[in-house]
N, C-alpha and C. Protein backbone atom coordinates (compact mmCIF):
# COMPACT_ATOMS: atom_id res chain seq x y z
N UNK A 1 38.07 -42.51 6.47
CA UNK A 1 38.38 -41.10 6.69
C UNK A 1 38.95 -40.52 5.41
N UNK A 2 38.27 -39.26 4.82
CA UNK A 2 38.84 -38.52 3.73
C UNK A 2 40.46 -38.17 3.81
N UNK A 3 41.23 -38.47 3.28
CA UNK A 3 42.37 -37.44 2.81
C UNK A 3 42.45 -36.50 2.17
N UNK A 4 43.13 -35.01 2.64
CA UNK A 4 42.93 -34.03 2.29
C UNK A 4 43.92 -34.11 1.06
N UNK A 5 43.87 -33.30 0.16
CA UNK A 5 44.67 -33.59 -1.66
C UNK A 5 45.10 -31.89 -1.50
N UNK A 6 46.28 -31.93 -1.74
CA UNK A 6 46.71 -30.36 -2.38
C UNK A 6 46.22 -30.54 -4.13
N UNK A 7 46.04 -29.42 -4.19
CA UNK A 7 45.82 -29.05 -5.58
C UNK A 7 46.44 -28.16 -6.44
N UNK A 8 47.25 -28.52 -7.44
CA UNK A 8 48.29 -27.23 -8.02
C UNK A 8 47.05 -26.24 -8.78
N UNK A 9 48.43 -25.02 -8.06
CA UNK A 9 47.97 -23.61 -8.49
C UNK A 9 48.68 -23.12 -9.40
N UNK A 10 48.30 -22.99 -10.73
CA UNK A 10 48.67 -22.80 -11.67
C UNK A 10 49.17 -21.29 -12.22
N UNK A 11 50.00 -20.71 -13.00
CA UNK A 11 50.30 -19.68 -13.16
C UNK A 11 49.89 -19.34 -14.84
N UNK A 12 49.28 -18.64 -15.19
CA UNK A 12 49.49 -17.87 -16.29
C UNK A 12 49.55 -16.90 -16.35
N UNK A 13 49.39 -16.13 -18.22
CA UNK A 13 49.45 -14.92 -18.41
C UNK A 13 48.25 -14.03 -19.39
N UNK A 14 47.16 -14.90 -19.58
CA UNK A 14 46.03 -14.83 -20.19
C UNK A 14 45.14 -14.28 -19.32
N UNK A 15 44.33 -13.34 -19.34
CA UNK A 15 43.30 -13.23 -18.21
C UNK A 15 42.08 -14.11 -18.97
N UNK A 16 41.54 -14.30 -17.87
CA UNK A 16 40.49 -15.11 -18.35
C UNK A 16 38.95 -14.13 -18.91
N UNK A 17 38.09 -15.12 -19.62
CA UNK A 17 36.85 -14.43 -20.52
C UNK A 17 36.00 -13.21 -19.36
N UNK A 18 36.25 -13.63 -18.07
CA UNK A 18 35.02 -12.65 -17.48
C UNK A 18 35.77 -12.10 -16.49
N UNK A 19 37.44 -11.83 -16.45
CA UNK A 19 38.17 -11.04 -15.11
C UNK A 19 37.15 -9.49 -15.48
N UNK A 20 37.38 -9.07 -16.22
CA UNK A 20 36.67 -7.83 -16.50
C UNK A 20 35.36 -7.28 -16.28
N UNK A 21 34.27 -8.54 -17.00
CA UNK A 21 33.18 -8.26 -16.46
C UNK A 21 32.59 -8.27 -15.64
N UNK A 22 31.74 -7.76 -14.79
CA UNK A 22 30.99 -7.70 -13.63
C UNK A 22 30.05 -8.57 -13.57
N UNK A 23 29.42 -9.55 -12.53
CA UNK A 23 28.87 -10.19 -12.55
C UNK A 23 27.60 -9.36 -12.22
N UNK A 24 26.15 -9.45 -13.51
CA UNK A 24 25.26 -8.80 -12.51
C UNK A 24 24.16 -10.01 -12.96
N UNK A 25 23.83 -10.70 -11.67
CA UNK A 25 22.77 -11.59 -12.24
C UNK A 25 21.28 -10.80 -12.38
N UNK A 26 20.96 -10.05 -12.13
CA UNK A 26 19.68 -9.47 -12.86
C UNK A 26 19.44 -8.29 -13.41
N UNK A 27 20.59 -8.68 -14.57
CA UNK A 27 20.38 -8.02 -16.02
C UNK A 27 19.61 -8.44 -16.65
N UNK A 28 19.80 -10.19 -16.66
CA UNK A 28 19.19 -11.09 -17.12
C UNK A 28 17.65 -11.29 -17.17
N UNK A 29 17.28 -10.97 -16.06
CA UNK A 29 16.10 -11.01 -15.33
C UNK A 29 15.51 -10.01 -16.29
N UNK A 30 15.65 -9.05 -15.66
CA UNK A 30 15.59 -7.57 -16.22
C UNK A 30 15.30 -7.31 -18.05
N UNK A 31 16.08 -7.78 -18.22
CA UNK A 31 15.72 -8.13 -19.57
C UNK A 31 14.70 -8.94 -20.28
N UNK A 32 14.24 -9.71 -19.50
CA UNK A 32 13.42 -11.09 -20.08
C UNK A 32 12.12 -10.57 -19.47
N UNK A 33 12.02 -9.94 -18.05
CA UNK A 33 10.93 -9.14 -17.99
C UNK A 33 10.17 -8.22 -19.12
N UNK A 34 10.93 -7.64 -19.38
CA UNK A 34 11.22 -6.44 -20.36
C UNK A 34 10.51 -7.48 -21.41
N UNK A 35 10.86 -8.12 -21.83
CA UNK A 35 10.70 -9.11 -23.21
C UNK A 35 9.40 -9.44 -22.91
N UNK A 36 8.70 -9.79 -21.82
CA UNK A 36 7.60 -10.50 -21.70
C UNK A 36 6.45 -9.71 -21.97
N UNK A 37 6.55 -7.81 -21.04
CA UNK A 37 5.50 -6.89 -20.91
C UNK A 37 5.80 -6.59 -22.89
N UNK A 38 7.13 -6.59 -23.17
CA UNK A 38 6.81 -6.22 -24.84
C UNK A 38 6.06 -7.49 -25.60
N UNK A 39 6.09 -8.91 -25.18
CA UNK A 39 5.26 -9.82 -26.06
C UNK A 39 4.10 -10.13 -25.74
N UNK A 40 3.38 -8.91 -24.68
CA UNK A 40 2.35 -8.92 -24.14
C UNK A 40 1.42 -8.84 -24.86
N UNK A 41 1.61 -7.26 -25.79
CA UNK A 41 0.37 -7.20 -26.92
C UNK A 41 0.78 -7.71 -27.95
N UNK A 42 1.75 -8.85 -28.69
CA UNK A 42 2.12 -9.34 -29.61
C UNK A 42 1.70 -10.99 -29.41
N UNK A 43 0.76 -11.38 -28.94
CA UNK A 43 -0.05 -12.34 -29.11
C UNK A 43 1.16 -13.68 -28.18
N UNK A 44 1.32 -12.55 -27.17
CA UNK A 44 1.61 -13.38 -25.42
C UNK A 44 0.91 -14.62 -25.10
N UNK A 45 0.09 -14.58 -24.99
CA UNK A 45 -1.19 -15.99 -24.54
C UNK A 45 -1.17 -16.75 -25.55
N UNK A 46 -0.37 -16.49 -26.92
CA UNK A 46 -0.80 -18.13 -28.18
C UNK A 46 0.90 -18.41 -27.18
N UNK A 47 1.77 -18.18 -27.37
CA UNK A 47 3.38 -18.50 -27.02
C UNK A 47 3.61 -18.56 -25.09
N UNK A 48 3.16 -18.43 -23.92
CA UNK A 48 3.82 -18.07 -22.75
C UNK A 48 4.66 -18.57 -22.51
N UNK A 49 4.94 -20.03 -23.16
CA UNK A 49 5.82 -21.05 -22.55
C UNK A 49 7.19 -20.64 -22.95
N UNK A 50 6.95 -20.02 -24.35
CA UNK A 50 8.52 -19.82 -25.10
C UNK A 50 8.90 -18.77 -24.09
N UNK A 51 8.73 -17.78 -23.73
CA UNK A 51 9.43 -16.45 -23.43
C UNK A 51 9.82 -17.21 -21.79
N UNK A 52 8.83 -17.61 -21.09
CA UNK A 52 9.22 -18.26 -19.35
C UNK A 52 10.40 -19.38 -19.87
N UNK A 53 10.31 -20.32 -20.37
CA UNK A 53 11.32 -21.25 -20.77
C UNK A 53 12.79 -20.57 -21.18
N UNK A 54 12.73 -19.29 -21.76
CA UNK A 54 13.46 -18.52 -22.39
C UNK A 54 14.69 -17.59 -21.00
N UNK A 55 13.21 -17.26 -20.03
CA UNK A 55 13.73 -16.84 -18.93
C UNK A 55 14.38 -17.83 -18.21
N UNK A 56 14.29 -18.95 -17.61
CA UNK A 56 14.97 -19.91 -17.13
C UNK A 56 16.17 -20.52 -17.35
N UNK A 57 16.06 -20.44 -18.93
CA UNK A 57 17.35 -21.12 -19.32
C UNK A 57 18.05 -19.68 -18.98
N UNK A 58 18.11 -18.65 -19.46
CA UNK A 58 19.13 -17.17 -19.16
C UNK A 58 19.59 -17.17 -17.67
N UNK A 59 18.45 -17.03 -16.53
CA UNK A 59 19.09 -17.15 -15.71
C UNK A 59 19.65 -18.60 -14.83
N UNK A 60 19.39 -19.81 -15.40
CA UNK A 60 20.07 -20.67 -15.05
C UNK A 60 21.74 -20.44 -15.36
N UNK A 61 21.97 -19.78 -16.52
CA UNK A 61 22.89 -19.69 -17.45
C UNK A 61 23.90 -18.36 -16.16
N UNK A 62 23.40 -17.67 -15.79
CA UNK A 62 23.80 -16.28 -14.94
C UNK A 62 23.78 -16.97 -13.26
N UNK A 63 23.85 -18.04 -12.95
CA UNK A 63 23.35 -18.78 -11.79
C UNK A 63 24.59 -19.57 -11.52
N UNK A 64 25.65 -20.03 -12.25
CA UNK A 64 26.43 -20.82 -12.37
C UNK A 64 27.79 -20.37 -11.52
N UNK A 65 27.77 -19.27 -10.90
CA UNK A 65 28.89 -18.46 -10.18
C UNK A 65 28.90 -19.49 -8.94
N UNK A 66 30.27 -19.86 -8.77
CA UNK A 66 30.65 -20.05 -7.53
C UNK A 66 30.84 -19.44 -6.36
N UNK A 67 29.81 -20.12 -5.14
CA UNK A 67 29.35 -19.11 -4.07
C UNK A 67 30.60 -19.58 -3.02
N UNK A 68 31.38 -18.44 -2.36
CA UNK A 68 32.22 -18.79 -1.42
C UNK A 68 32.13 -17.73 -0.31
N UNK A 69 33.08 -18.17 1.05
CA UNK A 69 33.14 -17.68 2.14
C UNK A 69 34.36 -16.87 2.01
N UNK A 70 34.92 -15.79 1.97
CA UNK A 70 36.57 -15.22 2.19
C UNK A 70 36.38 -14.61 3.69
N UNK A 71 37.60 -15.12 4.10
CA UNK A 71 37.93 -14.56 5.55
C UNK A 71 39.31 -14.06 5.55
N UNK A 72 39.81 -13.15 6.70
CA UNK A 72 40.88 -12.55 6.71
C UNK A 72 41.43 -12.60 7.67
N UNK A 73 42.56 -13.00 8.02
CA UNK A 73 43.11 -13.23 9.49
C UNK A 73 44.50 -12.28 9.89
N UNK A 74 45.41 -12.50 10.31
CA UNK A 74 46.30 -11.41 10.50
C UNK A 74 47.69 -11.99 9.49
N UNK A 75 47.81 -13.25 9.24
CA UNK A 75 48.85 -13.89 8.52
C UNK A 75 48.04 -14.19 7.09
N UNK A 76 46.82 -14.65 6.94
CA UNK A 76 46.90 -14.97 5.60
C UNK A 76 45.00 -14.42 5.14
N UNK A 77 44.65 -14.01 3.61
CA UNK A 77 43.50 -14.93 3.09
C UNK A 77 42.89 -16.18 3.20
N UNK A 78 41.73 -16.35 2.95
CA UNK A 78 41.24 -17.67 3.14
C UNK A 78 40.07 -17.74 2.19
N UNK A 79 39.77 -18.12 1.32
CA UNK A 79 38.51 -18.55 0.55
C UNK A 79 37.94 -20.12 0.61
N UNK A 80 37.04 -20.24 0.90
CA UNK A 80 36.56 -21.53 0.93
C UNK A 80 35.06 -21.86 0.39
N UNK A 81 35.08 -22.56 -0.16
CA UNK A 81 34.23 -23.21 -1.75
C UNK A 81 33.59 -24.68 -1.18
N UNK A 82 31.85 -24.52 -0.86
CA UNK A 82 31.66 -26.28 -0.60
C UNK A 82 31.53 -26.85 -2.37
N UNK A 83 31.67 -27.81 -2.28
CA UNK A 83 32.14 -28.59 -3.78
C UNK A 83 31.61 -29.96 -3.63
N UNK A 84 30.25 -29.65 -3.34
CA UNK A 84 29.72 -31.37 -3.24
C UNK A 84 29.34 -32.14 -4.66
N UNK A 85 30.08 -33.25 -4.59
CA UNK A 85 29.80 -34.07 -5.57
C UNK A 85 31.60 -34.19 -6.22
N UNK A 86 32.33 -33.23 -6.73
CA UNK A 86 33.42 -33.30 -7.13
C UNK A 86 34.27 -33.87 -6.86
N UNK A 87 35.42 -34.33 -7.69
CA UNK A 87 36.66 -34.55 -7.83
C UNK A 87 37.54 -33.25 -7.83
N UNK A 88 38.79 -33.33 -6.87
CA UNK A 88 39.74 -32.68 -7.22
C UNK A 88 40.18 -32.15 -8.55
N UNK A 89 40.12 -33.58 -9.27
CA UNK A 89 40.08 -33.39 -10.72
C UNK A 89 39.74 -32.55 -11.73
N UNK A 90 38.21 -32.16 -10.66
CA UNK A 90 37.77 -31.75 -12.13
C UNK A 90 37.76 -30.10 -11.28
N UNK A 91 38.79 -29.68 -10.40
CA UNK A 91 38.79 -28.79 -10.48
C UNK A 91 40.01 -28.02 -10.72
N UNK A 92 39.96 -26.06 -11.05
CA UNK A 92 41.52 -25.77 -11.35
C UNK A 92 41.55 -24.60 -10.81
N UNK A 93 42.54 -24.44 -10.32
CA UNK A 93 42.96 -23.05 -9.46
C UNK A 93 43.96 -22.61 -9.93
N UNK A 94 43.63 -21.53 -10.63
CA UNK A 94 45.37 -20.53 -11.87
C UNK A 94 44.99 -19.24 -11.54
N UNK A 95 46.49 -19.12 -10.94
CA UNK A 95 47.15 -16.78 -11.21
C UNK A 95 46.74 -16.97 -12.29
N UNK A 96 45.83 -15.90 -12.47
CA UNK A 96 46.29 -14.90 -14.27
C UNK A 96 45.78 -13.50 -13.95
N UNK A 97 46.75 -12.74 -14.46
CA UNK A 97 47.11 -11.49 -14.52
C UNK A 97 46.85 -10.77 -13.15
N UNK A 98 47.54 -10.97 -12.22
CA UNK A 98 47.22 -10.42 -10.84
C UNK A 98 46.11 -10.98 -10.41
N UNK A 99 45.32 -12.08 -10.59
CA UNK A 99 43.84 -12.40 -9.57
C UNK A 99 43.92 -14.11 -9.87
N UNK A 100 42.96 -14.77 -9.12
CA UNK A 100 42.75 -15.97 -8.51
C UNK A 100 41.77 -16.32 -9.69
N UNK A 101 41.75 -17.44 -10.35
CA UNK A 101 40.19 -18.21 -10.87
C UNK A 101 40.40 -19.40 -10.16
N UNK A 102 38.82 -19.71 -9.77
CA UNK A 102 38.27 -21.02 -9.59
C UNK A 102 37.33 -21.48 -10.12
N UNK A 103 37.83 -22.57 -10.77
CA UNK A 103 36.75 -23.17 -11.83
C UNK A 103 36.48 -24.59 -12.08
N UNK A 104 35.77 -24.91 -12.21
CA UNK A 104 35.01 -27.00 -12.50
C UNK A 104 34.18 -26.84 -13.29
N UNK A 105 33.51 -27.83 -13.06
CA UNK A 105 33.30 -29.02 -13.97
C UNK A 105 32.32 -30.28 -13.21
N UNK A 106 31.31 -30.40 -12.97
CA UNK A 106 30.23 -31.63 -12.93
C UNK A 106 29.54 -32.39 -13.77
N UNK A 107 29.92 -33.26 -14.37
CA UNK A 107 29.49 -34.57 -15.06
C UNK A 107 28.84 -35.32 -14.16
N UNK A 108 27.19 -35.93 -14.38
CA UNK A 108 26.86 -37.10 -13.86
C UNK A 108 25.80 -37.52 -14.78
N UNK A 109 25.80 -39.21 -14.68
CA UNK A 109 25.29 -39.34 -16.01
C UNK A 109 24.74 -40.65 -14.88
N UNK A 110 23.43 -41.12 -15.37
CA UNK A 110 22.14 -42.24 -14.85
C UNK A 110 21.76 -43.10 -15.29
N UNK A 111 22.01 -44.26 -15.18
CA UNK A 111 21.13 -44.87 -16.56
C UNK A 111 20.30 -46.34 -15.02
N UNK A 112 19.07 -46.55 -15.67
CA UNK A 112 18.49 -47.36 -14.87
C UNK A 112 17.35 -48.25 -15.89
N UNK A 113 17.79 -49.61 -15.80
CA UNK A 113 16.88 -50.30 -16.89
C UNK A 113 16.04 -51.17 -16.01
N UNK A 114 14.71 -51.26 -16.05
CA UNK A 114 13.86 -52.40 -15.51
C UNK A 114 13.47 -52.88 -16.43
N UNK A 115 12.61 -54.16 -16.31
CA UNK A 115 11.33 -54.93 -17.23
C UNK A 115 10.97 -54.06 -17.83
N UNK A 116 9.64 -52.84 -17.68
CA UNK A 116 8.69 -52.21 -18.36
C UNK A 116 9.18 -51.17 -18.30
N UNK A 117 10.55 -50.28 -18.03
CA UNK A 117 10.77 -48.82 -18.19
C UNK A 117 12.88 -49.02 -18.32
N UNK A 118 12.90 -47.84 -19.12
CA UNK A 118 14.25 -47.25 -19.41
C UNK A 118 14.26 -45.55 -18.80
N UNK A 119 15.45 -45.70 -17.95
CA UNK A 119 15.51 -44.12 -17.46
C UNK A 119 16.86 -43.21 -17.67
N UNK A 120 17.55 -42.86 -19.04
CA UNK A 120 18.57 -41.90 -18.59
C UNK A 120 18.58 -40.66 -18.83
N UNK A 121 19.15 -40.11 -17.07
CA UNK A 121 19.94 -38.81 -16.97
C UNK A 121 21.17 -38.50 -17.36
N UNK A 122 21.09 -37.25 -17.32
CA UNK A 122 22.48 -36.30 -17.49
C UNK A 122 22.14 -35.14 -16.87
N UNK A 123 23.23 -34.59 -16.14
CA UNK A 123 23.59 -33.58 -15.67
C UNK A 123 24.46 -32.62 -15.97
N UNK A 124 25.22 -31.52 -16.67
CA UNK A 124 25.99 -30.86 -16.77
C UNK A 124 25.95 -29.34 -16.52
N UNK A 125 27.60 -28.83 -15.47
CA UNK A 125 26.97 -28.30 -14.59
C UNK A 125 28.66 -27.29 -14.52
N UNK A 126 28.70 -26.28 -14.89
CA UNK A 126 30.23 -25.60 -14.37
C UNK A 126 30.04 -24.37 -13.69
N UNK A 127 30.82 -23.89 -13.37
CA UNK A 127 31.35 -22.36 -12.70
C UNK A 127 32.54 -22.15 -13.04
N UNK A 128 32.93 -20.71 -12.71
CA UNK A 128 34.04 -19.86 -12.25
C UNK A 128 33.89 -18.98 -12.02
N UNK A 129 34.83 -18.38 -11.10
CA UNK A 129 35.11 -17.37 -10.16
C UNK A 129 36.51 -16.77 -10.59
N UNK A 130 36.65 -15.37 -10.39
CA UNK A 130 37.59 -14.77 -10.78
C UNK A 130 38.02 -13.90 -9.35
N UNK A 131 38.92 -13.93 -8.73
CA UNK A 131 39.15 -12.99 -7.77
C UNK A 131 40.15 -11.79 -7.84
N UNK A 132 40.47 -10.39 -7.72
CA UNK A 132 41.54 -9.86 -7.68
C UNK A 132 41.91 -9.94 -6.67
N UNK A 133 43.46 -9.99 -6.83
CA UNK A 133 44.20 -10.32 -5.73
C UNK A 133 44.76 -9.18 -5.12
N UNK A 134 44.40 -8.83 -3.45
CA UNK A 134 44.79 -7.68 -2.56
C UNK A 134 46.69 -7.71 -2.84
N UNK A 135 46.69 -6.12 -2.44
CA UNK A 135 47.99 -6.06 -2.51
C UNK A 135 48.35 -6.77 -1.03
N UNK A 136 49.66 -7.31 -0.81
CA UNK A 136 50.56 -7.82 -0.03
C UNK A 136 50.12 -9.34 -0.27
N UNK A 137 49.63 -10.10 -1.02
CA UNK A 137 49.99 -11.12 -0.59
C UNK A 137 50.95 -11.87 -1.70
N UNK A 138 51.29 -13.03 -1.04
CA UNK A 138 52.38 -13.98 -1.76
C UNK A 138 51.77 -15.01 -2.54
N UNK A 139 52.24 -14.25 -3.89
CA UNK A 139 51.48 -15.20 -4.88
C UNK A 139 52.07 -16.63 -4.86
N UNK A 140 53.51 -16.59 -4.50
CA UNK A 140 54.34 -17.73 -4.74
C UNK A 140 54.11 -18.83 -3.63
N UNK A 141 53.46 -18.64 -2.74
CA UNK A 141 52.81 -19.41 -1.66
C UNK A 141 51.58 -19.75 -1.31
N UNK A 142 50.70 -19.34 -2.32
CA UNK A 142 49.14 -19.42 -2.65
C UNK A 142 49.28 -21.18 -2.33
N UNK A 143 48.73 -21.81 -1.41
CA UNK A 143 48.32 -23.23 -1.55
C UNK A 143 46.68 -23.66 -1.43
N UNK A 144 46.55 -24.74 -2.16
CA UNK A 144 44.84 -24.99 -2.76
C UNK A 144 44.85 -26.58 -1.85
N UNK A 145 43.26 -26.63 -0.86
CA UNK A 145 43.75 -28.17 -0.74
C UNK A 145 42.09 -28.36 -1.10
N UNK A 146 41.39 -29.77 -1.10
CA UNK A 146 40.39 -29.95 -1.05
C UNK A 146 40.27 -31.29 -0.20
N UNK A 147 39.15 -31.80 0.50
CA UNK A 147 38.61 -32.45 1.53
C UNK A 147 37.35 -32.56 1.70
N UNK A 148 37.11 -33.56 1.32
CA UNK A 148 35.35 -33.94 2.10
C UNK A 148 34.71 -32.59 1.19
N UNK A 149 34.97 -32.53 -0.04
CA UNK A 149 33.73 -31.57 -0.76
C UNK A 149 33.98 -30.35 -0.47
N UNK A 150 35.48 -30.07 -0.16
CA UNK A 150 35.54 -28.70 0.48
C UNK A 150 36.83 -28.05 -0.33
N UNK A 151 36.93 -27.12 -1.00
CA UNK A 151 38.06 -26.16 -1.91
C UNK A 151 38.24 -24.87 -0.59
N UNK A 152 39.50 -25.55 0.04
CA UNK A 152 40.37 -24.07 0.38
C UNK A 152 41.65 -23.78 -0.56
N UNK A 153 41.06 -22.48 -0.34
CA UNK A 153 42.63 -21.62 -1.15
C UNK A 153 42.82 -20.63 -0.01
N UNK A 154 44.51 -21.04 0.36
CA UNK A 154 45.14 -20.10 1.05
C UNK A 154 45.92 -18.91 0.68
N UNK A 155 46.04 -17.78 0.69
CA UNK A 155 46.98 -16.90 0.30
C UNK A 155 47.65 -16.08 1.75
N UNK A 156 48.73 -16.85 1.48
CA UNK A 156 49.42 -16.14 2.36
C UNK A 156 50.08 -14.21 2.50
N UNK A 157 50.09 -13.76 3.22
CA UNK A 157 50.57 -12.46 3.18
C UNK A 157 51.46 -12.47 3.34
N UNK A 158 52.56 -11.43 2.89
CA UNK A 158 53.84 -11.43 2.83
C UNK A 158 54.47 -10.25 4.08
N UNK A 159 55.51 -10.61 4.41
CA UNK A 159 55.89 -10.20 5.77
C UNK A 159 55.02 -8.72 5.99
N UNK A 160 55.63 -7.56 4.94
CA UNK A 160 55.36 -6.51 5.30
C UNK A 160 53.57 -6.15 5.48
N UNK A 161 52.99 -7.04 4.69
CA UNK A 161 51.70 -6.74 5.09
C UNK A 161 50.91 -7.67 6.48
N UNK A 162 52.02 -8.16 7.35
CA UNK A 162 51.44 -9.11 8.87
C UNK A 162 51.86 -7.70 9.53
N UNK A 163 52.70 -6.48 9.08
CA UNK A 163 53.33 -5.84 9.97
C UNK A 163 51.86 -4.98 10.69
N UNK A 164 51.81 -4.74 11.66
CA UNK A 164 50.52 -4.28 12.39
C UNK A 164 50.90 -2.75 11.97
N UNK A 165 49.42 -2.40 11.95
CA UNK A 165 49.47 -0.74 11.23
C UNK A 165 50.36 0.26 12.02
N UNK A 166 50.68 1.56 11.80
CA UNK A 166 51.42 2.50 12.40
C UNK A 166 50.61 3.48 12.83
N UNK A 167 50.18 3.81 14.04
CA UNK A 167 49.63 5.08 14.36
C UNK A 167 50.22 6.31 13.96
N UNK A 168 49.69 7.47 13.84
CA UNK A 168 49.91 8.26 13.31
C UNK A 168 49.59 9.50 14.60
N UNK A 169 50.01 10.15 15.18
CA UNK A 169 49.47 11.20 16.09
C UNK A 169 49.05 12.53 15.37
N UNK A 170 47.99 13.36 15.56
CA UNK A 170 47.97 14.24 15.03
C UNK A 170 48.20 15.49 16.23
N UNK A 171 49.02 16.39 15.61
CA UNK A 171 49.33 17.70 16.63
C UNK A 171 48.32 18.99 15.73
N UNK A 172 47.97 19.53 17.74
CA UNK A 172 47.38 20.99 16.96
C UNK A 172 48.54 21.60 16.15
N UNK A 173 47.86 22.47 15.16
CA UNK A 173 48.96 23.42 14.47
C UNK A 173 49.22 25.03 14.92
């Protein structure tokens, strides 16, 4: 049976390379399209392989975002990350500048020798995720656990935001 591992949540004061930017995965696309109808009349059919090879690696490269579930309950956040193959290890969960990153790391490496053949792989493989963080919750109680291939991050809310909303009546004037 797995044991579940807390994972420290780290604090800084650096924002990280992409809090800012927007993730748009088909810019990429978009662009390399673009590239292809322009190397169309520039002698397209001696080269196809370079510009498609060209496209693949870009959006493999724009593909690397970590896909998660966020849910919201009345006491806390919830994000949850499947993480098959990983180590705790190789993952890190840090505040910086008001928002959440989650980020790893996959190494796997193959090697297989018979009589008449030699076979090695490699794999290398990362993400991150940047989240801003809603007002009311408690940064100081953010806890990270992982299990069976699974990254939860909890953020707890802080009293005044469990408080249930206030109706408001409106009177004719």
């Amino acid at each position: 049976m797995a044991t579940e591992t807390k994972l420290p949540v780290t604090k800084t004061s650096t924002a990280p390379a992409a809090a800012g930017e927007a993730w748009q995965p088909f810019q990429a696309l978009k662009s390399e399209i673009d590239q292809i109808f322009d190397d169309f009349g520039n002698g397209f059919w001696k080269r196809p392989f370079r510009s498609l090879a060209r496209l693949e690696r870009d959006l493999s490269k724009n593909f690397n975002a970590l896909a998660v579930d966020v849910a919201e309950s009345d006491k806390a956040y919830e994000i949850t990350a499947e993480l098959p193959g990983l180590d705790e290890k190789n993952i890190d969960v840090k505040l910086v500048n008001g928002g959440l990153t989650i980020r790893g790391e996959k190494k796997e490496e193959t090697e297989e020798k018979k009589k008449d053949y030699y076979v090695s792989e490699r794999r290398y493989g990362s993400f991150e995720r940047y989240f801003a963080l809603p007002d009311g919750v408690n940064a100081d109680k953010i806890e990270a656990t992982f299990k069976n291939g699974v990254l939860k991050v909890v953020l707890p809310k802080t009293e005044e935001a469990q408080k249930p909303a206030k109706t408001i009546s409106v009177k004719a004037a």
